[in-house]
C-alpha atoms as a PDB file:
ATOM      1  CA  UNK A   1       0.354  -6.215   5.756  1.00  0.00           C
ATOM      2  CA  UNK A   2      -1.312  -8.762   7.940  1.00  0.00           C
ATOM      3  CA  UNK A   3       1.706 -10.244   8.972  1.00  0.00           C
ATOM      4  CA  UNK A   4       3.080  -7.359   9.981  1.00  0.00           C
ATOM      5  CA  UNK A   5       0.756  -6.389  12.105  1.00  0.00           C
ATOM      6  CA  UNK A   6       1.160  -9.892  13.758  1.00  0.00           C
ATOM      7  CA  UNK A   7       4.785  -9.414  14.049  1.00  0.00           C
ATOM      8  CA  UNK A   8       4.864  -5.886  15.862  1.00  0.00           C
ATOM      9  CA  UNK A   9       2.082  -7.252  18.068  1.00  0.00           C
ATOM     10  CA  UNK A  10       4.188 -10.013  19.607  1.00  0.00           C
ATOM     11  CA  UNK A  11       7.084  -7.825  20.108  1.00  0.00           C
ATOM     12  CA  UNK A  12       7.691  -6.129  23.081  1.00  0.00           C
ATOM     13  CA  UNK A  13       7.243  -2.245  23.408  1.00  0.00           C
ATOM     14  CA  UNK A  14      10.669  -1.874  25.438  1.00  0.00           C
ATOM     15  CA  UNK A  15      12.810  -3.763  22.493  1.00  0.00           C
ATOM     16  CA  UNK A  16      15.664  -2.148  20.965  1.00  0.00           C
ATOM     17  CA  UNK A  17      14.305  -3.358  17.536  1.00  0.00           C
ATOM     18  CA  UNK A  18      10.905  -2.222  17.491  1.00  0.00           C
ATOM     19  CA  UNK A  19      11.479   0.755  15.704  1.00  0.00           C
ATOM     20  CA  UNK A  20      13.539  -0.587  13.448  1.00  0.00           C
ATOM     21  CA  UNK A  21      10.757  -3.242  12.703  1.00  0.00           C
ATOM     22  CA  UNK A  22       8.221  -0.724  12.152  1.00  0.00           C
ATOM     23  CA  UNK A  23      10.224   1.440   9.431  1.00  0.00           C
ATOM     24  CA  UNK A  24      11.222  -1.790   7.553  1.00  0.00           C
ATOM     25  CA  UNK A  25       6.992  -2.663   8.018  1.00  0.00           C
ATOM     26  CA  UNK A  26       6.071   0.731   6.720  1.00  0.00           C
ATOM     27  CA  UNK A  27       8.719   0.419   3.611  1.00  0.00           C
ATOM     28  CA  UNK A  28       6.892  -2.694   3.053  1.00  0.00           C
ATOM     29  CA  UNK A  29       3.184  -1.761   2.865  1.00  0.00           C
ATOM     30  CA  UNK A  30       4.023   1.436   0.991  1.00  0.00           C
ATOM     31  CA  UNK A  31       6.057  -0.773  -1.584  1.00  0.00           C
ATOM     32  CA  UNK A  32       2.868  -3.131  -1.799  1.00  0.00           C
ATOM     33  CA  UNK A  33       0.616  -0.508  -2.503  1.00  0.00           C
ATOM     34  CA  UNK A  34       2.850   1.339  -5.235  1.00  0.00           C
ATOM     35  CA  UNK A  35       3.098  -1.917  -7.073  1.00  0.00           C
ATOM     36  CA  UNK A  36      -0.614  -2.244  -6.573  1.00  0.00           C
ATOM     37  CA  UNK A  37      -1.156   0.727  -8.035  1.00  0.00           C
ATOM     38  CA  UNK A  38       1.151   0.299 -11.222  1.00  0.00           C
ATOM     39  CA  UNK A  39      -0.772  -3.018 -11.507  1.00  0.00           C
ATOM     40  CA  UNK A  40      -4.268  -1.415 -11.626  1.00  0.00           C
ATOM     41  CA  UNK A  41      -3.302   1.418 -13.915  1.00  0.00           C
ATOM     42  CA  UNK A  42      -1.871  -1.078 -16.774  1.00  0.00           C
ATOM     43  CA  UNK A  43      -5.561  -2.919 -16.368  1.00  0.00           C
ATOM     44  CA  UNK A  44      -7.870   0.281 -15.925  1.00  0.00           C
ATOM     45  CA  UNK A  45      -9.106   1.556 -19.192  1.00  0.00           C
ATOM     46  CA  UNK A  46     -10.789   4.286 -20.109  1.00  0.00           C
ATOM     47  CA  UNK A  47     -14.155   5.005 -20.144  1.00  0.00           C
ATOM     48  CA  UNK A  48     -14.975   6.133 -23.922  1.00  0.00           C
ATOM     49  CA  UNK A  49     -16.778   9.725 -23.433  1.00  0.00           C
ATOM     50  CA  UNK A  50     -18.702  10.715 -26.799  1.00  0.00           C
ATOM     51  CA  UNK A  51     -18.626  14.900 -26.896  1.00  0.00           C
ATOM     52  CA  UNK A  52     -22.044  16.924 -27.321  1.00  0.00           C
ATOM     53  CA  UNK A  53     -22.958  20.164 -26.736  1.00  0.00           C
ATOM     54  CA  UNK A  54     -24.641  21.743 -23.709  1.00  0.00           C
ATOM     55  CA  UNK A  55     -27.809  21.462 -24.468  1.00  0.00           C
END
């Protein structure tokens, strides 16, 4: 994501390929952060919860 940032910084607000950058950017992160996610669920496990009664 970092270097993405970088990237769009150095480019030029008035170039034709800007936009273009920033979709293919945005794909990116949101790709990163879905195989993040997929990641954390296989190594999250569930906290054990014991049932009693209300009082």
């Amino acid at each position: 994501m970092q270097v993405f940032v970088e990237e769009l910084h150095k480019i030029s607000h008035r170039d034709e390929m800007r936009p273009k950058i920033l979709m293919h950017g945005i794909k990116r992160i949101l790709e990163e952060k879905k195989e993040a996610s997929l990641v954390g669920r296989m190594f999250r496990r569930k906290k054990k919860i014991e049932p009693r009664g209300w009082y």
